[in-house]
Protein backbone atom coordinates (compact mmCIF):
# COMPACT_ATOMS: atom_id res chain seq x y z
CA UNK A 1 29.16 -81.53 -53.99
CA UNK A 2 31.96 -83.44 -55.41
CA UNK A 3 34.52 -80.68 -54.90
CA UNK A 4 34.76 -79.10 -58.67
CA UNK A 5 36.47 -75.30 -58.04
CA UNK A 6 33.53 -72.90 -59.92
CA UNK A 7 35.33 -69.87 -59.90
CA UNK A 8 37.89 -67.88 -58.20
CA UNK A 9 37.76 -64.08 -57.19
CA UNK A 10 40.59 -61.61 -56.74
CA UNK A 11 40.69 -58.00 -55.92
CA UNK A 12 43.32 -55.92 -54.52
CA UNK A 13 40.45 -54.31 -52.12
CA UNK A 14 39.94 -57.59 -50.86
CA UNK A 15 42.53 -58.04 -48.27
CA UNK A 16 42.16 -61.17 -45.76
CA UNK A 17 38.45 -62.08 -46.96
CA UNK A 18 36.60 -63.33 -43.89
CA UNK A 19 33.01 -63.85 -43.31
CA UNK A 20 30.36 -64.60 -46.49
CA UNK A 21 26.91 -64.50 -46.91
CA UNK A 22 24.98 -65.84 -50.41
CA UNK A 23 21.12 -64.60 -50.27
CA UNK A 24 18.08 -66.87 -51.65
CA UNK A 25 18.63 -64.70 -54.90
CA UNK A 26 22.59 -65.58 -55.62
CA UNK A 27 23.86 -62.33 -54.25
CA UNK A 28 27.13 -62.78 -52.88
CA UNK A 29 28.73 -60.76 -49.85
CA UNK A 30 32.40 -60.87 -48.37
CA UNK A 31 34.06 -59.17 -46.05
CA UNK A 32 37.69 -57.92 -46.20
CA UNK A 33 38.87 -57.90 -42.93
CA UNK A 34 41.92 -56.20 -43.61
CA UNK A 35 40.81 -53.62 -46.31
CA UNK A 36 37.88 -52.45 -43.95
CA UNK A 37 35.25 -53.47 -46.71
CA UNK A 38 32.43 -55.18 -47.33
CA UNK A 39 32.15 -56.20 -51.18
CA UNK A 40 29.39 -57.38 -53.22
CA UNK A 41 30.13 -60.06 -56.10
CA UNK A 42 28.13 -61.18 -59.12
CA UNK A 43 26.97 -64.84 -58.30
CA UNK A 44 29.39 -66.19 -61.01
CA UNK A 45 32.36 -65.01 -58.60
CA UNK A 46 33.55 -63.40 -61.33
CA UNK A 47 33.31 -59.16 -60.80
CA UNK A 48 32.82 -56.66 -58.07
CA UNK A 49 29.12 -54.86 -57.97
CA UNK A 50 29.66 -53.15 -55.14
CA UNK A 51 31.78 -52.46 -52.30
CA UNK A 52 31.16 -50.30 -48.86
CA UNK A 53 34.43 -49.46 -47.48
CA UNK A 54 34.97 -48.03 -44.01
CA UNK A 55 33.77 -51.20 -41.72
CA UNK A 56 36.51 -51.35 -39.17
CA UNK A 57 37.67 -55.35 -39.08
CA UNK A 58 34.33 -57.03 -40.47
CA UNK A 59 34.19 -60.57 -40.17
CA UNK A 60 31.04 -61.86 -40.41
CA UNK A 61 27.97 -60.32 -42.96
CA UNK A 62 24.26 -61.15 -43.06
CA UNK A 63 21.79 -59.06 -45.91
CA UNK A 64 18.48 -58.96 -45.28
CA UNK A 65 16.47 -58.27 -48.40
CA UNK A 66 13.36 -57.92 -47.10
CA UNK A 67 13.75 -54.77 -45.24
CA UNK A 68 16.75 -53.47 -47.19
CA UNK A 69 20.05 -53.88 -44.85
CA UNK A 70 23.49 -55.43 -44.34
CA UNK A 71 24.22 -56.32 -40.82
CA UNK A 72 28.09 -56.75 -40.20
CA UNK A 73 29.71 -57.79 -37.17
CA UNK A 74 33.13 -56.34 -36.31
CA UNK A 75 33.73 -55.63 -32.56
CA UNK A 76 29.67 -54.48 -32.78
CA UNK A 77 26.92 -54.76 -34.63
CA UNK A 78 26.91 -52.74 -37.51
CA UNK A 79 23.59 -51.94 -39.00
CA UNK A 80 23.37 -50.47 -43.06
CA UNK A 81 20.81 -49.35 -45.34
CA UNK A 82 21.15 -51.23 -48.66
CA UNK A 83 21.11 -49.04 -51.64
């Protein structure tokens, strides 16, 4: 709360990050508005787990865990099956 930088997170996929989402387990979701993908980081903000690529213009992300999907909004609503 006081403003202390944690970490910092850089990948060339990521291009114009935009939109995050942090689940109740420390999953952490970004979207690259740019690079057309939707990456997954480790909750240290430290490496990529995962990335979908392919989402025209995402800017906001939402992961449900309970029923297994990503929602991204772009100019729609695009609805994903987590893997």
């Amino acid at each position: 709360m006081d403003g202390t930088l944690i970490s910092t997170f850089t990948d060339p996929k990521l291009q114009c990050p935009w939109g995050v989402h942090v689940t109740q387990a420390g999953q952490v979701f970004v979207c690259g508005h740019t690079s057309h993908t939707v990456i997954q980081v480790d909750h240290e903000g430290k490496k990529k787990l995962a990335e979908i690529d392919g989402v025209k213009y995402p800017i906001s992300v939402w992961v449900n865990t309970n029923i297994e999907q990503i929602i991204v909004g772009t100019d729609e609503i695009v609805v994903l099956e987590l893997q």
